[in-house]
Structure formats: structure tokens, C-alpha cells
C-alpha atoms as a PDB file:
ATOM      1  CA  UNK A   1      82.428 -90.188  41.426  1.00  0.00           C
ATOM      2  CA  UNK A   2      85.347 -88.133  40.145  1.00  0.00           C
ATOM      3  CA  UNK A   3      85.245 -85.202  38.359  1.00  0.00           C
ATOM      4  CA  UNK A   4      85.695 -86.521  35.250  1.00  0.00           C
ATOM      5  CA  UNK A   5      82.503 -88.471  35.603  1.00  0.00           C
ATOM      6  CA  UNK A   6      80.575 -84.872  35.990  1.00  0.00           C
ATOM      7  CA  UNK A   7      81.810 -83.884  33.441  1.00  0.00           C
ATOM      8  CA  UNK A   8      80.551 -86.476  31.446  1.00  0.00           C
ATOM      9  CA  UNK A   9      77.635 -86.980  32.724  1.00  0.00           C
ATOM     10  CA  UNK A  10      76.633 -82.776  32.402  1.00  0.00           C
ATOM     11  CA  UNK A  11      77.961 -83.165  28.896  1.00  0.00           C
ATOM     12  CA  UNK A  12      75.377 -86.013  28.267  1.00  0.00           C
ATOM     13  CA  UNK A  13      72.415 -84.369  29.874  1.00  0.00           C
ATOM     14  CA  UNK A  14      73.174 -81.280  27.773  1.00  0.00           C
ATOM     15  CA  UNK A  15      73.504 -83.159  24.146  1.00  0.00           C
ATOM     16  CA  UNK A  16      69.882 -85.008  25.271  1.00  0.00           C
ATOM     17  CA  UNK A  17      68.461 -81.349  26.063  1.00  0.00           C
ATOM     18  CA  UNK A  18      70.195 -80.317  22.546  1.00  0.00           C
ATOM     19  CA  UNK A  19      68.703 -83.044  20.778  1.00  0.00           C
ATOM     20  CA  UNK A  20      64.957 -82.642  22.298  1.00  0.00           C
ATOM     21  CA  UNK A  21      64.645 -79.463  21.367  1.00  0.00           C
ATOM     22  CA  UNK A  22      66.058 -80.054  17.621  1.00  0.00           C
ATOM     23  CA  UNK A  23      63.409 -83.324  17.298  1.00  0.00           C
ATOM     24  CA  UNK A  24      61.076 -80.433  18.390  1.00  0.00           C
ATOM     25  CA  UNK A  25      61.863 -78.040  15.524  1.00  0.00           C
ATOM     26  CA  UNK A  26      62.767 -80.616  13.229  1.00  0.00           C
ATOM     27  CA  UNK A  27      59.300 -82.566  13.727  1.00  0.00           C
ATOM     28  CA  UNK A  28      57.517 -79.555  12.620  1.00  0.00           C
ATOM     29  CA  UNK A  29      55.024 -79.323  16.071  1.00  0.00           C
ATOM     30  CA  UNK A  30      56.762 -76.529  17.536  1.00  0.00           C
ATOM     31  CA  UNK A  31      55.571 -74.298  13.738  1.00  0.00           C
ATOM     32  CA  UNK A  32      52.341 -75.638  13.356  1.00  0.00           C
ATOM     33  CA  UNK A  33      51.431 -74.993  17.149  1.00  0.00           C
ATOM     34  CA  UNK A  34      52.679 -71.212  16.411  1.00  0.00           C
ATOM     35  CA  UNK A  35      51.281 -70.804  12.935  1.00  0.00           C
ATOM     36  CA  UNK A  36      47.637 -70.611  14.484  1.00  0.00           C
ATOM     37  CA  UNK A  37      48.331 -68.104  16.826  1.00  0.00           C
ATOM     38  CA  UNK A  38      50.135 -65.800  13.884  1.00  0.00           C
ATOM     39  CA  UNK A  39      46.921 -66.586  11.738  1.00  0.00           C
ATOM     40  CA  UNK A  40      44.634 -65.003  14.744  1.00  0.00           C
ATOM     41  CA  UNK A  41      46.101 -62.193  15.532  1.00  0.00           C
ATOM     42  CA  UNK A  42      46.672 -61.409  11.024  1.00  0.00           C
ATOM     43  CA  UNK A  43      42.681 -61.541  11.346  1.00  0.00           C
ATOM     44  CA  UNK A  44      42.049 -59.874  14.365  1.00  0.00           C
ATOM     45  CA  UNK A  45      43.750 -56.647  12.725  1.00  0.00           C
ATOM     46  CA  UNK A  46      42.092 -57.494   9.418  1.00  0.00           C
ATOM     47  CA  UNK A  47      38.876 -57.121  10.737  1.00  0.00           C
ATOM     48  CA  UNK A  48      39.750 -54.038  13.047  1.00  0.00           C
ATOM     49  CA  UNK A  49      40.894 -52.495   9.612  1.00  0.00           C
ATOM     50  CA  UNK A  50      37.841 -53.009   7.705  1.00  0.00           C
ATOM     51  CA  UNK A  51      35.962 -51.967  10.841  1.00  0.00           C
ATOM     52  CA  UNK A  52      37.239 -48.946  10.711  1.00  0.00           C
ATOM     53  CA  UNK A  53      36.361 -48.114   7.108  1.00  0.00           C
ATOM     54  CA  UNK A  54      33.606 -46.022   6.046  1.00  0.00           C
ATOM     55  CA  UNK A  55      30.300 -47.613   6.011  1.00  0.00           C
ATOM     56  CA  UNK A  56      29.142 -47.668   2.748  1.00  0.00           C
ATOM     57  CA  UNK A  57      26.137 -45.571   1.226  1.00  0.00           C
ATOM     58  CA  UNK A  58      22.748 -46.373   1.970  1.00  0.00           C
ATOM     59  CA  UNK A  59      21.281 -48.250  -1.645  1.00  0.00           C
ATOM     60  CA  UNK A  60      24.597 -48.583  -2.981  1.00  0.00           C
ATOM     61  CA  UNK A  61      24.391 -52.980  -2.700  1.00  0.00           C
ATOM     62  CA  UNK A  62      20.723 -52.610  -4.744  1.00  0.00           C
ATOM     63  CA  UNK A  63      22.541 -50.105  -7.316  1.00  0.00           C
ATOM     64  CA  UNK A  64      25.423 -53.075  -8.053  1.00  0.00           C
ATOM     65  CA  UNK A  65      22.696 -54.927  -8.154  1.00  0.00           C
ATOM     66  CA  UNK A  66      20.609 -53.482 -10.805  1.00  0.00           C
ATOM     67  CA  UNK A  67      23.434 -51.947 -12.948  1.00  0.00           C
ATOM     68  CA  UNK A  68      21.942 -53.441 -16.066  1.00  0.00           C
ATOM     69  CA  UNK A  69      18.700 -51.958 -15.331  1.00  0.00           C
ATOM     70  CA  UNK A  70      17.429 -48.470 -15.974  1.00  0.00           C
ATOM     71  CA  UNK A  71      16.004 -46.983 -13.441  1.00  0.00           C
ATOM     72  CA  UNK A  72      11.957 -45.721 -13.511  1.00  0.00           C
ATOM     73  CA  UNK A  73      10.407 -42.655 -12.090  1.00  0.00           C
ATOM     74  CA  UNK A  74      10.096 -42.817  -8.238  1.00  0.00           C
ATOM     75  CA  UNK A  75       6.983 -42.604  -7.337  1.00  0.00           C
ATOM     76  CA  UNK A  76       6.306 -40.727  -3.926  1.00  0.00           C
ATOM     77  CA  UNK A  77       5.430 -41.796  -0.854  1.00  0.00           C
ATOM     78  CA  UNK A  78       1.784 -42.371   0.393  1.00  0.00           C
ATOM     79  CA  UNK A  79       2.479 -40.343   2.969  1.00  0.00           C
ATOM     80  CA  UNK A  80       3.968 -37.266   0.589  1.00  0.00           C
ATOM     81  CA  UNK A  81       0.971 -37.687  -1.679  1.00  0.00           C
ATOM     82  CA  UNK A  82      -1.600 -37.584   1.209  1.00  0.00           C
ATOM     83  CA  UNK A  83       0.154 -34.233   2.576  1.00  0.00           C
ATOM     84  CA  UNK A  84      -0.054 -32.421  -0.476  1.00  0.00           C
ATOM     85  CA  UNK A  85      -3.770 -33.389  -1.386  1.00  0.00           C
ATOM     86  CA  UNK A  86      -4.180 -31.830   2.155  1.00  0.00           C
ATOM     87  CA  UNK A  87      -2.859 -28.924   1.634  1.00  0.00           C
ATOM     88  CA  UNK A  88      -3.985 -28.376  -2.229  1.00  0.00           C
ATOM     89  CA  UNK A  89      -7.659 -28.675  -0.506  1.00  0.00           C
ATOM     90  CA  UNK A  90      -6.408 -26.070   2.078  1.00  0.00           C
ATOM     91  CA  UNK A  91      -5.566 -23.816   0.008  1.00  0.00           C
ATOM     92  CA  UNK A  92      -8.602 -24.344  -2.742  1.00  0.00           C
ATOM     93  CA  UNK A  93     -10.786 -23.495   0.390  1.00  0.00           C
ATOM     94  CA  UNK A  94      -8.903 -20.311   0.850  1.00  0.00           C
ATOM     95  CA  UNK A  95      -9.384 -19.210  -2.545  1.00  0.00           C
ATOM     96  CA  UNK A  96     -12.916 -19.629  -1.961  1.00  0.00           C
ATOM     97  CA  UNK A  97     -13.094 -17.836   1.439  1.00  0.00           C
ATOM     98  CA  UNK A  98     -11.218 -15.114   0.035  1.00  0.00           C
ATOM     99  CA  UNK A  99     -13.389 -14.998  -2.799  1.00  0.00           C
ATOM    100  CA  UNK A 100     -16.832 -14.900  -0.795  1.00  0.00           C
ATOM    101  CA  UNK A 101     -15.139 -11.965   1.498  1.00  0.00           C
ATOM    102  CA  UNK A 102     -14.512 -10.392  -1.310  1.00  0.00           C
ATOM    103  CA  UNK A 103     -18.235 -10.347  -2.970  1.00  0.00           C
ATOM    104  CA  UNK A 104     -19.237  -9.681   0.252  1.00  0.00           C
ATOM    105  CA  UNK A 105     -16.887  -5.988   0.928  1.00  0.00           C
ATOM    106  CA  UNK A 106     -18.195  -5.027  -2.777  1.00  0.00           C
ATOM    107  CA  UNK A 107     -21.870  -5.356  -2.101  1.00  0.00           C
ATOM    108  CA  UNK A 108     -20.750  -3.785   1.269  1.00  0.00           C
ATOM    109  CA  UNK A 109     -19.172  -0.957  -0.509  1.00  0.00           C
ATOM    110  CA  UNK A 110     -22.281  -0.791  -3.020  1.00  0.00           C
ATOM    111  CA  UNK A 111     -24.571  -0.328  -0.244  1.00  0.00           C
ATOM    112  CA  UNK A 112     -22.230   2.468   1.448  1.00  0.00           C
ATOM    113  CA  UNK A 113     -22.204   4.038  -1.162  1.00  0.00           C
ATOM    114  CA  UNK A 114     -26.360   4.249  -2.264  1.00  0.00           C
ATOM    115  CA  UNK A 115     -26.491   5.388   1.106  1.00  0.00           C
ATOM    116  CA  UNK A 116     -24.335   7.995   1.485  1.00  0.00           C
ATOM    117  CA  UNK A 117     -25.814   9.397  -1.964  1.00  0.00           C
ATOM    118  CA  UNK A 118     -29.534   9.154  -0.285  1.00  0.00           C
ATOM    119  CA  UNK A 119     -27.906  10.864   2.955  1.00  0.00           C
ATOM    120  CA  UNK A 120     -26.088  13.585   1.098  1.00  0.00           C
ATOM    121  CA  UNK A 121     -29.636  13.985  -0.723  1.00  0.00           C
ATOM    122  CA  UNK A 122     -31.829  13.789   2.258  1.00  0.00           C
ATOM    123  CA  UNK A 123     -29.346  16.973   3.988  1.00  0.00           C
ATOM    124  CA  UNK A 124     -29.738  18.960   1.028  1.00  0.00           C
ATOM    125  CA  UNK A 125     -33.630  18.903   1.291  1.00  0.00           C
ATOM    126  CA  UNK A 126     -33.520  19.152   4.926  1.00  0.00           C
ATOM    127  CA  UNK A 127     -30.756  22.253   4.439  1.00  0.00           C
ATOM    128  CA  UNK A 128     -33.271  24.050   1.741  1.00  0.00           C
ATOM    129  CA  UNK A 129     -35.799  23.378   4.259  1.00  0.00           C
ATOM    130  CA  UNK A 130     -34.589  25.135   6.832  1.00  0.00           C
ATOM    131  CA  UNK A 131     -33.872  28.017   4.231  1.00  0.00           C
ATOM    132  CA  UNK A 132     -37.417  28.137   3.097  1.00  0.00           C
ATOM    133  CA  UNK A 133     -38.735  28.083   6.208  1.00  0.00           C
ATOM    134  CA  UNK A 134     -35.909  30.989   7.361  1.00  0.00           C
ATOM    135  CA  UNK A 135     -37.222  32.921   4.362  1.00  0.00           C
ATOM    136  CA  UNK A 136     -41.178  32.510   5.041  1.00  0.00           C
ATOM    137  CA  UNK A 137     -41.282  35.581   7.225  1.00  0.00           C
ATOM    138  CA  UNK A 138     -39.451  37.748   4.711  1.00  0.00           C
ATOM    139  CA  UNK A 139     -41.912  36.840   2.082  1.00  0.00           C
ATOM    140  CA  UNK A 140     -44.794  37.767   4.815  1.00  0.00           C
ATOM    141  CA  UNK A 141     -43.123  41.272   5.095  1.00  0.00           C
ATOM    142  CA  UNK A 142     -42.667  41.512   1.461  1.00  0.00           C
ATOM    143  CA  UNK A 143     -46.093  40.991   0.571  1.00  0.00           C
ATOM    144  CA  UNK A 144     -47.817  43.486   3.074  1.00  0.00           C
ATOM    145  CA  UNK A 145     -45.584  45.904   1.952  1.00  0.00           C
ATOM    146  CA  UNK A 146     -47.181  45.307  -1.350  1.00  0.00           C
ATOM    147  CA  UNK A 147     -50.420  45.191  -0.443  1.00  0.00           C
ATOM    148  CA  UNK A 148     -49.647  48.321   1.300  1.00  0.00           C
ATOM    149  CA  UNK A 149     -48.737  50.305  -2.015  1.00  0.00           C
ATOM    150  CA  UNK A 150     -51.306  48.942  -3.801  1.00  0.00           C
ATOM    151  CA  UNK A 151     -53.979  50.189  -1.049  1.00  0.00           C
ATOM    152  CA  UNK A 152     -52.413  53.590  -1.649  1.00  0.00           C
ATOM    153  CA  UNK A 153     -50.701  54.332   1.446  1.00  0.00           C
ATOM    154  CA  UNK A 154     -47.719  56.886   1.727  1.00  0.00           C
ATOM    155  CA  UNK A 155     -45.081  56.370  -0.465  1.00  0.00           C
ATOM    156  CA  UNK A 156     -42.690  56.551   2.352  1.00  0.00           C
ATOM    157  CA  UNK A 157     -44.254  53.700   4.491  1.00  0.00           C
ATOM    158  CA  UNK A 158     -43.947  51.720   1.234  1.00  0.00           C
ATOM    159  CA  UNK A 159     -40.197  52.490   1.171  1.00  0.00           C
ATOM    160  CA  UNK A 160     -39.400  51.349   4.250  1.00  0.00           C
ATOM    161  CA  UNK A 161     -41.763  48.098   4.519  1.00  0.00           C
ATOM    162  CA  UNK A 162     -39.288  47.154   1.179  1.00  0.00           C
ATOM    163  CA  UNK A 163     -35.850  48.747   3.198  1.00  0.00           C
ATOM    164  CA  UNK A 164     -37.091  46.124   5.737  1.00  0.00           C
ATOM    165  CA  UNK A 165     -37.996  42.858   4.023  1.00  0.00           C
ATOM    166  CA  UNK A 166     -34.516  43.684   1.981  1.00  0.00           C
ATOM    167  CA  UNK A 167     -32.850  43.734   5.386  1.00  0.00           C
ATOM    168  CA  UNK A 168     -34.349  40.690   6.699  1.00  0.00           C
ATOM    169  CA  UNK A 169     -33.421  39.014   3.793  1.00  0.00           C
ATOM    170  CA  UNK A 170     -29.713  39.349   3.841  1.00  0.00           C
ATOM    171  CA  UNK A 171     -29.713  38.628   7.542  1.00  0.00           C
ATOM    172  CA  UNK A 172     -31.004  35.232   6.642  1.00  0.00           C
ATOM    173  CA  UNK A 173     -28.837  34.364   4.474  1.00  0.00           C
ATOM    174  CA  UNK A 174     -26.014  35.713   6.309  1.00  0.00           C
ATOM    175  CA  UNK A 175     -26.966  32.991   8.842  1.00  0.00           C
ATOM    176  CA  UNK A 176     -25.890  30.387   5.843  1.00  0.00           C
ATOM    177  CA  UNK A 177     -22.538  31.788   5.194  1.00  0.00           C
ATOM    178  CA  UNK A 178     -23.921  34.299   2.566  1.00  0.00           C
ATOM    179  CA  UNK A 179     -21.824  37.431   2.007  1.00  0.00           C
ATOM    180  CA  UNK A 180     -21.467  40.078  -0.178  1.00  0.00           C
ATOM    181  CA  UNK A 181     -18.630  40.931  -2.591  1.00  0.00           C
ATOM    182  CA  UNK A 182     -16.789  43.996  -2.444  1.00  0.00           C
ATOM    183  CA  UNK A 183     -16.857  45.551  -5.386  1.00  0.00           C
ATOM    184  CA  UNK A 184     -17.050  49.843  -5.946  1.00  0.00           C
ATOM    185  CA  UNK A 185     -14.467  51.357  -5.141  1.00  0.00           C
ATOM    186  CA  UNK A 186     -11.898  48.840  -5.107  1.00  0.00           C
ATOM    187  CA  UNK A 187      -9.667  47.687  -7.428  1.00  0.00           C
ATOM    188  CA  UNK A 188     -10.494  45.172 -10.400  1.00  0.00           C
ATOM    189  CA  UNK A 189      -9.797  41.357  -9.549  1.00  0.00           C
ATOM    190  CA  UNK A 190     -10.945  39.137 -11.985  1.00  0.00           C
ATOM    191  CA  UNK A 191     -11.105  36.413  -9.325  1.00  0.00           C
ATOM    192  CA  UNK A 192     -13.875  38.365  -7.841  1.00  0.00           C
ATOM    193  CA  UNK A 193     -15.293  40.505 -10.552  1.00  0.00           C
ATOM    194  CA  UNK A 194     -16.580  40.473 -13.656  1.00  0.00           C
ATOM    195  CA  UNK A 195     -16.098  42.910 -16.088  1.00  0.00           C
ATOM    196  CA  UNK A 196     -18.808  44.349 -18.893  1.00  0.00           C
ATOM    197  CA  UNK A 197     -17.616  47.680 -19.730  1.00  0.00           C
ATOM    198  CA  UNK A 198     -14.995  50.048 -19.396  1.00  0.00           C
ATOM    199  CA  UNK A 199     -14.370  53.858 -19.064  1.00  0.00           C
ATOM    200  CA  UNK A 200     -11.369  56.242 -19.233  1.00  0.00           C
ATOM    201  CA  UNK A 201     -10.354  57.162 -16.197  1.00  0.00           C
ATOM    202  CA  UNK A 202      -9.652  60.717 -14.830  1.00  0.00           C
ATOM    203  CA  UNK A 203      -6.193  59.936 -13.730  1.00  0.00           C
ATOM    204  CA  UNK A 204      -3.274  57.817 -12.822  1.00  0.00           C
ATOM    205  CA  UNK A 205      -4.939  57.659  -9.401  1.00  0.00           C
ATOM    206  CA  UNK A 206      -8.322  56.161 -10.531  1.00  0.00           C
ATOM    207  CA  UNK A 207      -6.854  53.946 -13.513  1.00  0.00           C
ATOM    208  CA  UNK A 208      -8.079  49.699 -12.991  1.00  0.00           C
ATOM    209  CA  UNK A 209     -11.039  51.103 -10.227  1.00  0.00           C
ATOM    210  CA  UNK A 210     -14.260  49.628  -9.938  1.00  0.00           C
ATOM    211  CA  UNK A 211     -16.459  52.627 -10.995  1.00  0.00           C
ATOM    212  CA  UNK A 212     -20.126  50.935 -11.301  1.00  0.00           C
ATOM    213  CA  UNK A 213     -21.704  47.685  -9.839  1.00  0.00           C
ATOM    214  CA  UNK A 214     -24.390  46.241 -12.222  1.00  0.00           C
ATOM    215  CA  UNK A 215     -25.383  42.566 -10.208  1.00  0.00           C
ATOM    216  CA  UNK A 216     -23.817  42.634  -6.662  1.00  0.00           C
ATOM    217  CA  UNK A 217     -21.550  39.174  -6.376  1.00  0.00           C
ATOM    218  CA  UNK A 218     -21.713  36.792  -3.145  1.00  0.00           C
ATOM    219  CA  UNK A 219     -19.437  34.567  -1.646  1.00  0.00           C
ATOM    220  CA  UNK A 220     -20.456  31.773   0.440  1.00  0.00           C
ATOM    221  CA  UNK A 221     -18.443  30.199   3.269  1.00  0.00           C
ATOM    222  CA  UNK A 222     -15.955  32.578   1.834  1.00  0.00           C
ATOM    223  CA  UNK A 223     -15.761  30.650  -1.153  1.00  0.00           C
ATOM    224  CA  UNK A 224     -17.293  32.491  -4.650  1.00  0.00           C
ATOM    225  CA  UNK A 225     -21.017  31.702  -5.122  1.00  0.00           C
ATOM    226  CA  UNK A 226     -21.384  34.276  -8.325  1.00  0.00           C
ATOM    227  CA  UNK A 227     -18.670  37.259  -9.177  1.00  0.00           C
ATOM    228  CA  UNK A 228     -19.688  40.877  -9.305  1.00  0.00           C
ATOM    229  CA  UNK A 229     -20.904  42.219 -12.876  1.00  0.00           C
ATOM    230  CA  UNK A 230     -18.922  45.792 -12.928  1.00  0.00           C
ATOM    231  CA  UNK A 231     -17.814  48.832 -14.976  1.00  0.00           C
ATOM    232  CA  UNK A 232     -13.745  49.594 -14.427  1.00  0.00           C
ATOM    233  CA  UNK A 233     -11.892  52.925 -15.404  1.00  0.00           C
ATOM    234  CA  UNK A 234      -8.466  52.282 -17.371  1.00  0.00           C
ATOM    235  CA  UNK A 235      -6.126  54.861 -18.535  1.00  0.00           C
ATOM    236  CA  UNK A 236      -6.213  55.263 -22.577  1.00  0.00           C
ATOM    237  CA  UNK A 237      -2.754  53.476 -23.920  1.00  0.00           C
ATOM    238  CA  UNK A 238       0.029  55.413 -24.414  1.00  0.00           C
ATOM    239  CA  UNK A 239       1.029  56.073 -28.209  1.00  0.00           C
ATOM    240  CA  UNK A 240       4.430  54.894 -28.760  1.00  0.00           C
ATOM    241  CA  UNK A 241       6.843  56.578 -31.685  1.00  0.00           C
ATOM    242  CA  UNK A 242       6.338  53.527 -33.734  1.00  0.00           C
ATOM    243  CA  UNK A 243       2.334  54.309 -33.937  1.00  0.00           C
ATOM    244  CA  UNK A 244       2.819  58.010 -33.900  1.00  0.00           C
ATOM    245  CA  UNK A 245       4.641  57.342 -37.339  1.00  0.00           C
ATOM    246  CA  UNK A 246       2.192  55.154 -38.452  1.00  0.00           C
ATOM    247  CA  UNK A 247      -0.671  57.539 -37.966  1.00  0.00           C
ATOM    248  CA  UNK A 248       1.490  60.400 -39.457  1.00  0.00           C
ATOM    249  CA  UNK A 249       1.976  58.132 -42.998  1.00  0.00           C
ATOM    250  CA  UNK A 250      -1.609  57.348 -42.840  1.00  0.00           C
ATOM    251  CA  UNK A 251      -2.167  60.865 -42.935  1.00  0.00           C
END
């Protein structure tokens, strides 16, 4: 074969290749195998898109579906109402436990307080006691000393049988806190002293004095158990012009 016949015959195997692939295209078979490929992968990302949306809220399909409808008061859950019956009856038997201790502390505090009042009673009797019975002897010394007078004996004995029961007497109450208030001699404080009369006194020195005792005053446990009854001096007030002129146009 010459090369003209290639030629030819490449030529003719080329215009049957041509014309194949144009049936192909022209027939339609070539598109329709394609199309379903395109159509898969359109809903493969499709889906992937609407995968990757937001889920939507929880109740949201039952609201579409009752958009007509009004909706009723939701009624809690069993369990809810169960929890708070619970507790309501927890706390109602609280109330009452707090309420019982309570009765209980004020009958408590009533009791406390009966017998503290018998206690503080029962210690003053058993303090006078103890006085009484501290005083027993002085009374024993006080009465011989008057049967001793009476019997005539010598005045002095008499004297001092009295000097002695005095004595014993403020001894015994010393030993209770009992003490005497100082009073003659010193200067007037009405804290301590009461006065009932007054005198002029003889000079600057001897002006708001104690001059006379009438009832001595006694303090016990340093506190005042009756003041001292007393006379005080005072100097006379001095007459100012004013009452100088006064007493001159009464005159």
C-alpha cells in the first residue's frame, strides 16, 4: 500500500471515530447517563445543608399543630405535686415541734422562776435565823442586867452589865455588814444625813458642821440602811444693800 492509501484509510478511521462519538451525544445516552450522577451529588449537599441547621425547639411541631387552639393551665407533674405535699407536711411538723418546745421552755421558765422566789425566801428566813440566834445571848445579858437593877444592886454593876450587852450587840451585827454612820463632827452630807434643826454657828470655821446626833444612821455592806437624824451649824446670811434698803424703808 502507498501512502496515499494511509492516508485514506487514517482519514476514514478518524470520520467513523468522529461520527461515534456525535451518534453518542446526539442520541441523548451520553446526558441521561450524566444527569443522575449531577442529581446525587445536588442531594448529597442538600441534605448536608439542612443537616447542619439548627435543630428545631423542643414542642415547636405540637405548637403548629395546635395554633387554633388556646392553650389550658399546665397542670404539674405527679412527681412536683408529691414533693411539695412532702415538704408542706415537713414543715407543718416543724411548726408543731417548735411549738411544743416552746410550751415546754415557758412552763420551764415558770417553774425557775417559783423556785428561785421560794429559794430567795427560804435564805431570808434562814439569814434572820442565824441573826436571831446571833442575838439570843445579847438578850440573855440584857435581861440579867435587868434583873440585876431591879434586885437593887450597885448602880455601877448595872451600868456596865448595859455597857456590855450594848457592846455585844454591835459586834453582832458588825458580823452582818452593819456599820455605823459618821456623823458629829463632820461635815453635813445629805447623802448620809438627815437634817432636823439648825443653829448659828460660831464662825466661818464651824459653818455646815454636824453639831448634834439625835438617831445614829447605819450603813450596811457599805450601802445606806437608815441616814443619821442631826442638828448642823450654818452661818446667818449675809444682808445685801438691796435688803439693807428694804429694811431701812420699812422703818
Amino acid at each position: 500500500m502507498d501512502d496515499r492509501g494511509r492516508r485514506w484509510g487514517h482519514r476514514a478511521r478518524g470520520s467513523e471515530g468522529v461520527k461515534t462519538q456525535v451518534k453518542t451525544f446526539s442520541g441523548g445516552e451520553g446526558l441521561e447517563a450524566e444527569r443522575p450522577q449531577e442529581h446525587t451529588l445536588e442531594d448529597k449537599e442538600l441534605k448536608t445543608a439542612e443537616t447542619d441547621k439548627e435543630p428545631a425547639a423542643p414542642g415547636l411541631e405540637g405548637e403548629q399543630d395546635f395554633q387554633g387552639e388556646e392553650p389550658g393551665p399546665e397542670e404539674p407533674p405527679e412527681d412536683v405535686t408529691t414533693a411539695l405535699k412532702e415538704e408542706l407536711a415537713a414543715r407543718q411538723e416543724e411548726i408543731e415541734r417548735l411549738r411544743s418546745q416552746l410550751l415546754r421552755l415557758r412552763a420551764d421558765f415558770d417553774n425557775y422562776r417559783k423556785r428561785a422566789r421560794r429559794e430567795q425566801l427560804e435564805l431570808k428566813q434562814t439569814a434572820c435565823a442565824e441573826l436571831v440566834e446571833e442575838l439570843l445571848p445579847v438578850l440573855d445579858n440584857l435581861e440579867r442586867a435587868m434583873a440585876t437593877a431591879r434586885g437593887g444592886g450597885e448602880e455601877g454593876a448595872l451600868l456596865s452589865g448595859i455597857e456590855l450587852v450594848f457592846r455585844q450587840l454591835v459586834e453582832t451585827l458588825g458580823r452582818y455588814g452593819l456599820s455605823e454612820v459618821k456623823a458629829l463632827g463632820q461635815p453635813f452630807d445629805p447623802a448620809y444625813h438627815e437634817a432636823v434643826a439648825t443653829e448659828e454657828a460660831t464662825g466661818p470655821e464651824g459653818h455646815n458642821l454636824v453639831t448634834e446626833e439625835f438617831r445614829k444612821g447605819y450603813l450596811l455592806h457599805g450601802r445606806l440602811l437608815r441616814p443619821a437624824l442631826v442638828k448642823v451649824a450654818l452661818l446667818p446670811a449675809p444682808v445685801t444693800a438691796e435688803r439693807g434698803k428694804e429694811a431701812r424703808n420699812e422703818g
